[in-house]
Structures are given as C-alpha cells and as structure tokens.
PDB file of N, CA and C in Angstrom:
ATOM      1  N   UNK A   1      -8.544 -22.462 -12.680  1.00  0.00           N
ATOM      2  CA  UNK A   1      -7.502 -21.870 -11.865  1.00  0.00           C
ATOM      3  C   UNK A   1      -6.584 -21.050 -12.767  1.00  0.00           C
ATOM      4  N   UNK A   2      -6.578 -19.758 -11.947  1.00  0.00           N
ATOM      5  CA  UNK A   2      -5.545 -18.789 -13.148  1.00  0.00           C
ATOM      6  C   UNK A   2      -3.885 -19.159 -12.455  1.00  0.00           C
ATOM      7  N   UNK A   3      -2.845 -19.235 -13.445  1.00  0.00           N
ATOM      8  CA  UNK A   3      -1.797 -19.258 -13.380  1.00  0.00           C
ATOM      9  C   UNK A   3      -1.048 -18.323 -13.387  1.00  0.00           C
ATOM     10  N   UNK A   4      -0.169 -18.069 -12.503  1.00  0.00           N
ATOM     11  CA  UNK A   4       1.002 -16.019 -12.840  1.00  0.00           C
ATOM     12  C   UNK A   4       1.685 -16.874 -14.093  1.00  0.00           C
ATOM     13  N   UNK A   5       1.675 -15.746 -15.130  1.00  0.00           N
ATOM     14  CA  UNK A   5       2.323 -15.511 -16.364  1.00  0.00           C
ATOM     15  C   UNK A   5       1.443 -15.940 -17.326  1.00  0.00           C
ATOM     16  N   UNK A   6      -0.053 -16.676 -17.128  1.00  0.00           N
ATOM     17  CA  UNK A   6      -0.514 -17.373 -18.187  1.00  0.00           C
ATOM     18  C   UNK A   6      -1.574 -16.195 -18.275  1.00  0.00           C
ATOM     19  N   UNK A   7      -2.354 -16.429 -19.494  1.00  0.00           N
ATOM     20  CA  UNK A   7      -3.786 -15.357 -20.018  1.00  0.00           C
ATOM     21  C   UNK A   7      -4.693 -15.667 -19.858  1.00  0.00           C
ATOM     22  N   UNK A   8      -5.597 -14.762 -18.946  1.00  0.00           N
ATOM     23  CA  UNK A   8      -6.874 -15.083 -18.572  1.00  0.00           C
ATOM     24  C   UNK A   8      -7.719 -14.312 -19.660  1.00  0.00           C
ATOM     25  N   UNK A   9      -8.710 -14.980 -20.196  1.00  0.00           N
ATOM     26  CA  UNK A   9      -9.952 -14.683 -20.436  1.00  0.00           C
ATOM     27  C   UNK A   9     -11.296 -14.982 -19.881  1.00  0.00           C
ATOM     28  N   UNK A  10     -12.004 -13.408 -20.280  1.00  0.00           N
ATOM     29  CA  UNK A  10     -13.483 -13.067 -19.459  1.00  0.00           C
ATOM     30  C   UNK A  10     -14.614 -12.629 -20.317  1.00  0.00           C
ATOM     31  N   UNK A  11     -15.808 -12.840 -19.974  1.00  0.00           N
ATOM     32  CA  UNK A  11     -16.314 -11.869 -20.905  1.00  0.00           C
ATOM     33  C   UNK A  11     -16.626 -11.093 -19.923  1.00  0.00           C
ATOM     34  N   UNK A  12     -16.464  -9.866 -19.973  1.00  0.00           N
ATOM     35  CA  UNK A  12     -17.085  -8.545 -19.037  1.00  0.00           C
ATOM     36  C   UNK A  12     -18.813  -8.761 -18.571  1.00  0.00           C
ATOM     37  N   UNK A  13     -19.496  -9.139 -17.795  1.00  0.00           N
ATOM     38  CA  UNK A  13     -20.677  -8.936 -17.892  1.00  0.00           C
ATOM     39  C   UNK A  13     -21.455  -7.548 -17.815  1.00  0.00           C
ATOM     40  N   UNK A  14     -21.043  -6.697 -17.549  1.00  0.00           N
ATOM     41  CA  UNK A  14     -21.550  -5.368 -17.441  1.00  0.00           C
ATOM     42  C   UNK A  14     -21.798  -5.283 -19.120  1.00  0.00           C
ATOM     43  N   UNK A  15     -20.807  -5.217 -20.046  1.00  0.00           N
ATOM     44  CA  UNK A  15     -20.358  -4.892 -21.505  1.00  0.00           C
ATOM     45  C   UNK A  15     -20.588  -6.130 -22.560  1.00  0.00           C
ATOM     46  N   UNK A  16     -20.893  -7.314 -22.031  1.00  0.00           N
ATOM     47  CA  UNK A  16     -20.729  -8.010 -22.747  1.00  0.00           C
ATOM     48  C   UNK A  16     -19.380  -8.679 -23.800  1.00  0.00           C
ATOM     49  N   UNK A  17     -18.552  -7.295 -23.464  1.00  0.00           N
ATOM     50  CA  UNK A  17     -17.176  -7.652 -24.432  1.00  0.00           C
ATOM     51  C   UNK A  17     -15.843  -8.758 -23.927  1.00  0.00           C
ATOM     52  N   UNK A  18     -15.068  -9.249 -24.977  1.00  0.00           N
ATOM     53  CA  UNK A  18     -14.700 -10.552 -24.677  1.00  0.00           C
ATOM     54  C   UNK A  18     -13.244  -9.721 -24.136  1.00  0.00           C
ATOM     55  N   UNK A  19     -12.520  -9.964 -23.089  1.00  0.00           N
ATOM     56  CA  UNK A  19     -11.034  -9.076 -22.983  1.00  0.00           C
ATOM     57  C   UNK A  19     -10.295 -10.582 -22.446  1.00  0.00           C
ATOM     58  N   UNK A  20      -9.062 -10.326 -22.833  1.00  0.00           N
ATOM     59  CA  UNK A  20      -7.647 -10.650 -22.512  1.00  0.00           C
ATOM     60  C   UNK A  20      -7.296 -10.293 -22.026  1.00  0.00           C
ATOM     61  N   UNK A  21      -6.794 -11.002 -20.590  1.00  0.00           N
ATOM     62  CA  UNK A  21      -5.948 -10.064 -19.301  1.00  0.00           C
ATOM     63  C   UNK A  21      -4.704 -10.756 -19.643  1.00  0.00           C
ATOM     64  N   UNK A  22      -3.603  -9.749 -19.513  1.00  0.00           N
ATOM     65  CA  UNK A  22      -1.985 -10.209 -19.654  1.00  0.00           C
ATOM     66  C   UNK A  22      -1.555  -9.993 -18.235  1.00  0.00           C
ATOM     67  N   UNK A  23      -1.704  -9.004 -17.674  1.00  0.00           N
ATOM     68  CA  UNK A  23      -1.606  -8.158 -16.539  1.00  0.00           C
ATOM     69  C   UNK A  23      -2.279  -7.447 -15.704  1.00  0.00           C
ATOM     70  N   UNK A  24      -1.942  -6.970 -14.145  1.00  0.00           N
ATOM     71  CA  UNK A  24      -2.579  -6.378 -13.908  1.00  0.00           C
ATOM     72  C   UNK A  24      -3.052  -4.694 -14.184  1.00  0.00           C
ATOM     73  N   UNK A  25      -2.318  -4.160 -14.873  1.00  0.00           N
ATOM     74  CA  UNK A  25      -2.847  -3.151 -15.752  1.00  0.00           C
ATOM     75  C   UNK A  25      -3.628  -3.001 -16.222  1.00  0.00           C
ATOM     76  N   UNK A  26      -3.727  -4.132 -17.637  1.00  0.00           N
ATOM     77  CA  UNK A  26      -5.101  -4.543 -17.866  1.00  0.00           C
ATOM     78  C   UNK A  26      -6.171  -5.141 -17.895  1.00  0.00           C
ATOM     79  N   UNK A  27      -6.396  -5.375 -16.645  1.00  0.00           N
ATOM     80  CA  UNK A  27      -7.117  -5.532 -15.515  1.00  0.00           C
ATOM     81  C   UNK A  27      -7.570  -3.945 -14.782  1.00  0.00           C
ATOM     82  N   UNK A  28      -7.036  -3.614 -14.400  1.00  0.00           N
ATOM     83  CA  UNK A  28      -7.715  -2.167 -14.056  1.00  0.00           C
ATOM     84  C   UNK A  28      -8.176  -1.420 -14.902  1.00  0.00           C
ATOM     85  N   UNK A  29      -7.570  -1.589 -16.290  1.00  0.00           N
ATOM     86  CA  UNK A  29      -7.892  -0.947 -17.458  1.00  0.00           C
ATOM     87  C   UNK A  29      -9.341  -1.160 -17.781  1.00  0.00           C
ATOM     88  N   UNK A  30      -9.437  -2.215 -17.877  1.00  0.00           N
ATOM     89  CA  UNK A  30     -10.649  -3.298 -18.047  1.00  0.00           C
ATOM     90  C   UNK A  30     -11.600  -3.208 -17.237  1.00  0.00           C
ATOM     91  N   UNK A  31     -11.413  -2.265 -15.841  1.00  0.00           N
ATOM     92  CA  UNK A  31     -12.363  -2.283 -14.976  1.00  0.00           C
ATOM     93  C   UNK A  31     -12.370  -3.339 -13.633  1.00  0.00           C
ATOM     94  N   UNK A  32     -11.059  -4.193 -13.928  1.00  0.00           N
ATOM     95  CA  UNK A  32     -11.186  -5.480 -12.756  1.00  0.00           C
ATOM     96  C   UNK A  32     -10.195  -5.003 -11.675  1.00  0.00           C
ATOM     97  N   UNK A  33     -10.821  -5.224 -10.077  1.00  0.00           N
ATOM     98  CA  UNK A  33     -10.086  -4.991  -9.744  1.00  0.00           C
ATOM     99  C   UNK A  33     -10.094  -5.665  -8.366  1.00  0.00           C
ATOM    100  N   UNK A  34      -9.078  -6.454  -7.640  1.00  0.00           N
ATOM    101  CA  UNK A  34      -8.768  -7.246  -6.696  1.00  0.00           C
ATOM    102  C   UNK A  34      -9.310  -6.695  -5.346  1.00  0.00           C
ATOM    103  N   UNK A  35     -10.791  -7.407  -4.819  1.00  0.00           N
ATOM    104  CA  UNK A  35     -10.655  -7.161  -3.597  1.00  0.00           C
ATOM    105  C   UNK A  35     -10.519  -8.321  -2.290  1.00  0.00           C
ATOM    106  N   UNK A  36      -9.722  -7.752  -1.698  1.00  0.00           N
ATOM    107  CA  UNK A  36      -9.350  -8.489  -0.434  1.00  0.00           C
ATOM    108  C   UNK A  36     -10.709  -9.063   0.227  1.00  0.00           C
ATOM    109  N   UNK A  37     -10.300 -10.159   0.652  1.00  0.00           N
ATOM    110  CA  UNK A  37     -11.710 -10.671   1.633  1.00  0.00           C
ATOM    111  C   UNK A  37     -11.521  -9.796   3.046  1.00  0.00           C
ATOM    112  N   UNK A  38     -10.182  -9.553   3.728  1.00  0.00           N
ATOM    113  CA  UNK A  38     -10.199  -9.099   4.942  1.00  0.00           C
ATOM    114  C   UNK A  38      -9.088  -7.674   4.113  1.00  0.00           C
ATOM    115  N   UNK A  39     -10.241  -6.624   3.714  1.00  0.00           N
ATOM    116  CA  UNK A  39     -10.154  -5.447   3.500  1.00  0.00           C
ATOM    117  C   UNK A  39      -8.526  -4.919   3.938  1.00  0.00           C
ATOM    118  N   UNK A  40      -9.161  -4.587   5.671  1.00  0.00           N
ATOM    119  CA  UNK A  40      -8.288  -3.749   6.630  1.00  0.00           C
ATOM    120  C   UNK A  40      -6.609  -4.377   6.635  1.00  0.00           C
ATOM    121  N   UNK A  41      -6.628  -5.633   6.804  1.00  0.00           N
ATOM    122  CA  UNK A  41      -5.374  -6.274   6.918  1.00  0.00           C
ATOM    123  C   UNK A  41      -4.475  -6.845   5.991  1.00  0.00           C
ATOM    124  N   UNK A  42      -5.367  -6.619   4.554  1.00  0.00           N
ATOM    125  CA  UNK A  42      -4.615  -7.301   3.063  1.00  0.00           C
ATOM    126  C   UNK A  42      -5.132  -6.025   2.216  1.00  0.00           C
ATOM    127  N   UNK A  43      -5.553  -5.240   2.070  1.00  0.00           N
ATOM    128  CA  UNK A  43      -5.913  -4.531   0.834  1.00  0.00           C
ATOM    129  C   UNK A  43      -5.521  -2.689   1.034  1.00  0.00           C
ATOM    130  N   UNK A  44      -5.174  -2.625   2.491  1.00  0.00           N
ATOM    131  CA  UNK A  44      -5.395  -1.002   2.420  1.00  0.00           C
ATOM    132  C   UNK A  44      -3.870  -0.901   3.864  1.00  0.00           C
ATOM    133  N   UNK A  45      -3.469   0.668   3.291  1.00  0.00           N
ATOM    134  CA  UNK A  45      -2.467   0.958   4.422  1.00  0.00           C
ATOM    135  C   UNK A  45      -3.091   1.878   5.531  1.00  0.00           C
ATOM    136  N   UNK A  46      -3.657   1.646   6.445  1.00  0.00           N
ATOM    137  CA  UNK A  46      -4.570   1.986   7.453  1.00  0.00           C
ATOM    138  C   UNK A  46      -4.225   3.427   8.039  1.00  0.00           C
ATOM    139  N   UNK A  47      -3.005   3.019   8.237  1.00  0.00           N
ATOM    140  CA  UNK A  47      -1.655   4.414   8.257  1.00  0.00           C
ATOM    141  C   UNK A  47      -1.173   5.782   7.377  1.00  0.00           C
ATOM    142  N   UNK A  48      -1.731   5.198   6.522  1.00  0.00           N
ATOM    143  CA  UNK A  48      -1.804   6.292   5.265  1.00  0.00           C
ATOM    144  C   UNK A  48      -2.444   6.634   4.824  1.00  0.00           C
ATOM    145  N   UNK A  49      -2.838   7.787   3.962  1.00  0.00           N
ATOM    146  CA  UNK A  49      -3.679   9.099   3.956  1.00  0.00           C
ATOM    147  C   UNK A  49      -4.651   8.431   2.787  1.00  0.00           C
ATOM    148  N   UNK A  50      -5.973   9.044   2.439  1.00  0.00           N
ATOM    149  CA  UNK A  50      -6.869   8.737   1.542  1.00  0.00           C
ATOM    150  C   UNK A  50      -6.093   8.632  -0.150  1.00  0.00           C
ATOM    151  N   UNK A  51      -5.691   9.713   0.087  1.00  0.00           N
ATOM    152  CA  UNK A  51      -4.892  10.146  -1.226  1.00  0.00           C
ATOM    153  C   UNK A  51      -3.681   8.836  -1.634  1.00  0.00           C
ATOM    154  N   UNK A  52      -3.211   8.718  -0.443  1.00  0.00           N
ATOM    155  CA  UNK A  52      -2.063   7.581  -0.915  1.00  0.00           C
ATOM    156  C   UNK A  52      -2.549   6.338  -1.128  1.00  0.00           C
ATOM    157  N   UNK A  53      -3.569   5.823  -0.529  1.00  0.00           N
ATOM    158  CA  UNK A  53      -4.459   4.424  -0.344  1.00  0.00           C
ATOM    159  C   UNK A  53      -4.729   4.693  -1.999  1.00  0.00           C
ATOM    160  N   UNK A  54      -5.416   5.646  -2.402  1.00  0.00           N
ATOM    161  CA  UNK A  54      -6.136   5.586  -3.832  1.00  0.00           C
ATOM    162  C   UNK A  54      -4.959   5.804  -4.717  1.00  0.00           C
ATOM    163  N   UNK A  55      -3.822   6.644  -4.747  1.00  0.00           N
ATOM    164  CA  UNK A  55      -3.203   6.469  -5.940  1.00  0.00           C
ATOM    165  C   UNK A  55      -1.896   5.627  -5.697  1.00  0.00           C
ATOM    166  N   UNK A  56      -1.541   4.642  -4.634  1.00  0.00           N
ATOM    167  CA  UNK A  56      -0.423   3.806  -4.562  1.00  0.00           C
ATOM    168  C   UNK A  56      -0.703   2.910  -5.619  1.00  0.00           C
ATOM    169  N   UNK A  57      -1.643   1.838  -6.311  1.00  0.00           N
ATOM    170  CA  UNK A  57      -2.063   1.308  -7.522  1.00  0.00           C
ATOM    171  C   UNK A  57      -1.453   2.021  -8.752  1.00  0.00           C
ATOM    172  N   UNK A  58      -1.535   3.362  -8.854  1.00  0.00           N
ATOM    173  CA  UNK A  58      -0.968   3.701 -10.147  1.00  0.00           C
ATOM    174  C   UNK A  58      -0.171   4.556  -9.543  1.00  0.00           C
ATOM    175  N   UNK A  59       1.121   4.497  -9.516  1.00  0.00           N
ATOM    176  CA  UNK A  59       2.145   6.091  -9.272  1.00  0.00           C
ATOM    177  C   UNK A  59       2.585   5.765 -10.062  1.00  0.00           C
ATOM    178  N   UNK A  60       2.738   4.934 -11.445  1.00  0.00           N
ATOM    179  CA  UNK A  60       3.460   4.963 -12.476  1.00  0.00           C
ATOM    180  C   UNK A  60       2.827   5.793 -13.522  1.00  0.00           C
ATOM    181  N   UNK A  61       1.397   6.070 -12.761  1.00  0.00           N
ATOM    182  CA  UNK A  61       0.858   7.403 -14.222  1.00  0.00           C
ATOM    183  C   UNK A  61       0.767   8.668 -13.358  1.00  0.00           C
ATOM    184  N   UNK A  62       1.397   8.851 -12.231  1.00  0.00           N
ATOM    185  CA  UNK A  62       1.563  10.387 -11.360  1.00  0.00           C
ATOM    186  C   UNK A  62       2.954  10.312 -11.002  1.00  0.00           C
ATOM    187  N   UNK A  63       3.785   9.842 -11.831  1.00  0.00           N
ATOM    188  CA  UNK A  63       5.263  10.297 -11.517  1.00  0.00           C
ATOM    189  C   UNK A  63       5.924   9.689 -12.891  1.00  0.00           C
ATOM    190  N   UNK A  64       7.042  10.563 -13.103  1.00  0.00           N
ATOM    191  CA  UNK A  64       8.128  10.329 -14.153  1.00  0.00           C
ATOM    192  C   UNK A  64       9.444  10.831 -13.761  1.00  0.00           C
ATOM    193  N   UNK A  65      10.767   9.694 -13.956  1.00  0.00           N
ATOM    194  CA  UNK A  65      12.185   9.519 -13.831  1.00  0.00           C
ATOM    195  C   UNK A  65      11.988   9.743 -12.555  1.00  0.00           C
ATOM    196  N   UNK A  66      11.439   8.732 -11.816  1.00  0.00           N
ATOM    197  CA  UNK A  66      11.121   8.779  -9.832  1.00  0.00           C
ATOM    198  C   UNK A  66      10.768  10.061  -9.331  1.00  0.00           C
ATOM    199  N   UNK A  67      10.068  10.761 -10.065  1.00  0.00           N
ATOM    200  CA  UNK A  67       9.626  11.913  -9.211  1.00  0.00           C
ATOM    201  C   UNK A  67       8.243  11.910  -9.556  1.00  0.00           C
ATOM    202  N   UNK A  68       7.510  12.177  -8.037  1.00  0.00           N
ATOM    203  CA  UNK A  68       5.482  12.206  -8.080  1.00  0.00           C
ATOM    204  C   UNK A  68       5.332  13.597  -8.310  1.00  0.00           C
ATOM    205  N   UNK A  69       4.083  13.904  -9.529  1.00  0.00           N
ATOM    206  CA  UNK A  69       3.766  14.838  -9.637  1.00  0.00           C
ATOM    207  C   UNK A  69       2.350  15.034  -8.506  1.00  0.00           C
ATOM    208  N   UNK A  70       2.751  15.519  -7.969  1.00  0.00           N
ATOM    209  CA  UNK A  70       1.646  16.126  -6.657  1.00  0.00           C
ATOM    210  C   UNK A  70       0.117  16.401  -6.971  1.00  0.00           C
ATOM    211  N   UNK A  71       0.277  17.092  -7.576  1.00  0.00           N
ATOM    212  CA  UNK A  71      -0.473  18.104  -8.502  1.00  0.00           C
ATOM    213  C   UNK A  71      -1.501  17.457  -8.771  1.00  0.00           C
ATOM    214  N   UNK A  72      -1.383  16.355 -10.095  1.00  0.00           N
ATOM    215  CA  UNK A  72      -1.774  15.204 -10.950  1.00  0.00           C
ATOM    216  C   UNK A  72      -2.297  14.283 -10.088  1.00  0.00           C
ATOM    217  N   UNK A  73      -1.463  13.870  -8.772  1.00  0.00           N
ATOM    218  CA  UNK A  73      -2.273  12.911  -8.571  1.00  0.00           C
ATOM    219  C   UNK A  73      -3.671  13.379  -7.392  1.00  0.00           C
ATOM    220  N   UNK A  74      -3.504  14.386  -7.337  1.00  0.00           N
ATOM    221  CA  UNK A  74      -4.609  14.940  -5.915  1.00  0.00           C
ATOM    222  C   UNK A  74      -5.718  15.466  -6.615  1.00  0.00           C
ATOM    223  N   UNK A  75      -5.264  15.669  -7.829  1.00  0.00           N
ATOM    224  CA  UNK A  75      -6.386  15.844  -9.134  1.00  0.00           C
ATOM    225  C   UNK A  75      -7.407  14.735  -9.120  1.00  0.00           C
ATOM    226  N   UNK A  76      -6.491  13.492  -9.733  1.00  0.00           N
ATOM    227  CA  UNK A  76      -7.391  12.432  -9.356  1.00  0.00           C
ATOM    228  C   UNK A  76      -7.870  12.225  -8.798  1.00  0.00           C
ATOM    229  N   UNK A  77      -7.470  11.688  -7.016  1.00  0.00           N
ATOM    230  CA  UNK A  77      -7.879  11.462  -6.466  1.00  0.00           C
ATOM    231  C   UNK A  77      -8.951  12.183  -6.108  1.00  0.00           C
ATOM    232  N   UNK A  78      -9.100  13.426  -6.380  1.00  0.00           N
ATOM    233  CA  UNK A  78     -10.003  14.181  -5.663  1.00  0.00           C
ATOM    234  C   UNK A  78     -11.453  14.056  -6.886  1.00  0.00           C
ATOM    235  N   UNK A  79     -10.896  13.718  -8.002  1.00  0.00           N
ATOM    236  CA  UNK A  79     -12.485  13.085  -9.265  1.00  0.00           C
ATOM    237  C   UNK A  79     -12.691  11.333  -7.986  1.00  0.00           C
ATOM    238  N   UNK A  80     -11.704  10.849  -7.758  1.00  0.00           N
ATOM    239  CA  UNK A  80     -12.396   9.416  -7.112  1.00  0.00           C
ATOM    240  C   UNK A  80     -13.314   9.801  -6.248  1.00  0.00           C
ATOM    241  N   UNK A  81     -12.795  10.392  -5.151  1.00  0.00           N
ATOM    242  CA  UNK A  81     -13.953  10.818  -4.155  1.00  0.00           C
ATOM    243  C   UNK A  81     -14.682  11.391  -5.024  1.00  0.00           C
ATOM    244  N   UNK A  82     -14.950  12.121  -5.917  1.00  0.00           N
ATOM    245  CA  UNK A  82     -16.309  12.383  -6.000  1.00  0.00           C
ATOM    246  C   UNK A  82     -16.749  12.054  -7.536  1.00  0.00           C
ATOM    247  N   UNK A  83     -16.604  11.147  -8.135  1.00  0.00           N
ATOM    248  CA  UNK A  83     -16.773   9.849  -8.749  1.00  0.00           C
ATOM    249  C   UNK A  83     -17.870   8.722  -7.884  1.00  0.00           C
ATOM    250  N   UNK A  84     -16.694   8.157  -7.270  1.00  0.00           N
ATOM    251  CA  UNK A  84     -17.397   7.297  -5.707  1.00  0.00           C
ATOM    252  C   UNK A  84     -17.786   7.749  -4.443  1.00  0.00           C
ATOM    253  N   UNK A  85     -18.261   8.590  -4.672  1.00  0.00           N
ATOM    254  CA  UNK A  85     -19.009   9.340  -3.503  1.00  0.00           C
ATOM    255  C   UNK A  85     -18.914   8.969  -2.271  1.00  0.00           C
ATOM    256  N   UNK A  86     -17.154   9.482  -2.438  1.00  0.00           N
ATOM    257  CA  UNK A  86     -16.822   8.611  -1.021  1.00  0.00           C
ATOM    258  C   UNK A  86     -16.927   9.836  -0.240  1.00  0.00           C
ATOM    259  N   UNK A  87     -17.240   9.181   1.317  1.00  0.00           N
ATOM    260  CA  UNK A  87     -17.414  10.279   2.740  1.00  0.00           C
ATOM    261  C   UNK A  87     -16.008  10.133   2.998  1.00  0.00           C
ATOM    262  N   UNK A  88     -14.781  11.553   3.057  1.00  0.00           N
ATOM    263  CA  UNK A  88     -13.998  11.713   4.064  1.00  0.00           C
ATOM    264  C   UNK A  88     -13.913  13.172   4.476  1.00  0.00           C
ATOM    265  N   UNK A  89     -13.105  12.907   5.658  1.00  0.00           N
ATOM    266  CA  UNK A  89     -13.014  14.386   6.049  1.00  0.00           C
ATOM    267  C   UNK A  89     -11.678  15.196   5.234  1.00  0.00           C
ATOM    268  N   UNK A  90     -11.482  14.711   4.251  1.00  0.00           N
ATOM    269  CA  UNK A  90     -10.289  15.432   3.722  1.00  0.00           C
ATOM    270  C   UNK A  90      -9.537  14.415   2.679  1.00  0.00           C
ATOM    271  N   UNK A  91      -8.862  14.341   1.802  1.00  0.00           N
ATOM    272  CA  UNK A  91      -7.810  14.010   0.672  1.00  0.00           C
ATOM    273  C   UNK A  91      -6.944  13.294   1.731  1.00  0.00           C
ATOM    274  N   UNK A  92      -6.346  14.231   2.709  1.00  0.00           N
ATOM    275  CA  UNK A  92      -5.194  14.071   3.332  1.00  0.00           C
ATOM    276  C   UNK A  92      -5.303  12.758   4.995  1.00  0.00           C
ATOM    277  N   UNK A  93      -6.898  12.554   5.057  1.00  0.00           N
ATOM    278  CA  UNK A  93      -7.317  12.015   6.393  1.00  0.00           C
ATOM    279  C   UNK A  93      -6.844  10.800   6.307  1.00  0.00           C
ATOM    280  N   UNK A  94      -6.800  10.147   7.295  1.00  0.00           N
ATOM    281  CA  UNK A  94      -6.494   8.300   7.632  1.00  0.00           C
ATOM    282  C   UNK A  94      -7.483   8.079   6.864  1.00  0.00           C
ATOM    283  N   UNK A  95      -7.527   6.994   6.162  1.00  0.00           N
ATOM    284  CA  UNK A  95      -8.380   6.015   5.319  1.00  0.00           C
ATOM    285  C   UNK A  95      -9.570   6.028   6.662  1.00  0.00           C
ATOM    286  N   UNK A  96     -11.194   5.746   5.736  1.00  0.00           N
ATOM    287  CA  UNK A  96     -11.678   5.031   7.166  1.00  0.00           C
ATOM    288  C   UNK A  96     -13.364   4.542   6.382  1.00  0.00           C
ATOM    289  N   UNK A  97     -13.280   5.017   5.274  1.00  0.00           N
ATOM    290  CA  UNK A  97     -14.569   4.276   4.372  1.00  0.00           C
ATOM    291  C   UNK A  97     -14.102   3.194   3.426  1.00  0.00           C
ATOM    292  N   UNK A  98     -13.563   1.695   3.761  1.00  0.00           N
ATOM    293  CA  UNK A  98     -12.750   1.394   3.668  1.00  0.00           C
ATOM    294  C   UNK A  98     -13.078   0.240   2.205  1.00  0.00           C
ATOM    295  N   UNK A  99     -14.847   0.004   2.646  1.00  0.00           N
ATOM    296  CA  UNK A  99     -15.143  -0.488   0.951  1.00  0.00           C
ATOM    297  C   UNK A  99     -14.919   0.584  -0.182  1.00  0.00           C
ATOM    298  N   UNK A 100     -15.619   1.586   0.376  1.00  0.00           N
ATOM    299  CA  UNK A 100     -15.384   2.808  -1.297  1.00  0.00           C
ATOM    300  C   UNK A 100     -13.869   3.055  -1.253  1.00  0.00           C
ATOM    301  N   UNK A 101     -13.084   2.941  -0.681  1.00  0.00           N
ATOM    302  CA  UNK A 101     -11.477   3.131  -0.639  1.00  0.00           C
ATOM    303  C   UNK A 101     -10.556   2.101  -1.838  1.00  0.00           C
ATOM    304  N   UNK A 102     -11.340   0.648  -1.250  1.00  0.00           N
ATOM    305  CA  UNK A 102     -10.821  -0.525  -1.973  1.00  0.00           C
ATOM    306  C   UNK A 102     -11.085  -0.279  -3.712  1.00  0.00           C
ATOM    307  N   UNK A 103     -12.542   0.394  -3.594  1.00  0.00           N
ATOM    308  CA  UNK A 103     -12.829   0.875  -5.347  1.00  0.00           C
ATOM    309  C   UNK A 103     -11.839   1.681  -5.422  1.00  0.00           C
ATOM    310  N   UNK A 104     -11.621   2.468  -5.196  1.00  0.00           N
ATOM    311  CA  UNK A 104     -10.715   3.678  -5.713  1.00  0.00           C
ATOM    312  C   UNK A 104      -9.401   2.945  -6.014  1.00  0.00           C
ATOM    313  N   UNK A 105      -8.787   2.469  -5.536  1.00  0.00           N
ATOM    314  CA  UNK A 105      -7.440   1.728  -5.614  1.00  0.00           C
ATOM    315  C   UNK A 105      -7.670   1.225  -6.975  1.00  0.00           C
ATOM    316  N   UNK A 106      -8.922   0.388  -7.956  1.00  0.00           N
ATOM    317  CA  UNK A 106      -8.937  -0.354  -8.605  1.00  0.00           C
ATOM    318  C   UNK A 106      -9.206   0.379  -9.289  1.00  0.00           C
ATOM    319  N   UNK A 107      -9.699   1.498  -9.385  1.00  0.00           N
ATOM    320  CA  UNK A 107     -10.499   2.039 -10.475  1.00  0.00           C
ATOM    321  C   UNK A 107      -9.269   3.224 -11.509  1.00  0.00           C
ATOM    322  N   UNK A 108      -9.887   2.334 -12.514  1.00  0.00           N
ATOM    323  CA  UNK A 108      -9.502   2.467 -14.048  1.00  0.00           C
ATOM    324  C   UNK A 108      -9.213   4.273 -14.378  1.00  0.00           C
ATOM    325  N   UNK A 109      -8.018   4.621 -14.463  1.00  0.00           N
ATOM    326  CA  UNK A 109      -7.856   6.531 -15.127  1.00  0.00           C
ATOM    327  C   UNK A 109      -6.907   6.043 -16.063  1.00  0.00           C
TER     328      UNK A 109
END
C-alpha cells in the first residue's frame, strides 16, 4: 500500500529501469500515469474541449506568472493527437475518444 508523502519504488517493465517516484510529476515523467476505473465520471471534464482535457495535467509547463501560453500548448496538444492517434473532429471539440484522451492527460512532454 502506497502512502501520500512516502516513496514509491518500481521497476519500469517496458525499460527495465529501477525509478523513484516522489511525486506526481515524476510519475508522468516516468511515463506513469493514473487511470480512472470509471473514465467519464473521475478522470475527464466531459464539458471541456480536447485541448483542455489533454493539457489541464500540465499548465504549469504552458503558462508562466499565471498567464497560458496558447500557442505552446495547442502545439502540444496537437503532437498528442497525432502521437496517439487519436480520432477527433477538432483540438477545440467536446472530448469523446475518451480512452486515448485519458493517455494524453498522462503522457510525459
């Protein structure tokens, strides 16, 4: 059983390599990333756009002194979709491919 504040160790099985999680940072860093058992109702804002679902996880690396750089993050997002070859009708659409969505949230930039 993991404890909040204590250090988990893993060995990666993909990599074989041994990592230290302190946080969830590195944890995404690392490639790990939390998925909800009931997706729709714990893991994603149903209400909000592809773009925001995928970069709400990190707006601390698409904004500085509280301001989002726009730009930067639609950049990204737009390598996730096509990274994870996700189907939408747009950056800007309601979420609605909602496993490849949950990757994007987790996935490591």
């Amino acid at each position: 059983m993991h404890l909040p504040g204590r250090l988990f160790q893993a060995k990666l099985p993909f990599s074989g390599t041994d990592v230290q999680i302190k946080n969830p940072e590195q944890a995404i860093n690392n490639g790990i990333a939390l998925v909800t058992e009931d997706r729709k109702s714990l893991g994603l804002f149903l209400q909000l756009s592809v773009k925001t679902n995928a970069s709400i996880a990190n707006l601390g690396k698409f904004s500085s002194a509280g301001v989002l750089h726009q730009k930067m993050e639609t950049k990204v997002v737009s390598d996730y979709i096509e990274q994870l070859q996700i189907k939408t009708p747009g950056i800007d659409a309601v979420v609605e491919n909602t496993k490849r969505w949950e990757s994007a949230k987790g996935h490591p930039r």
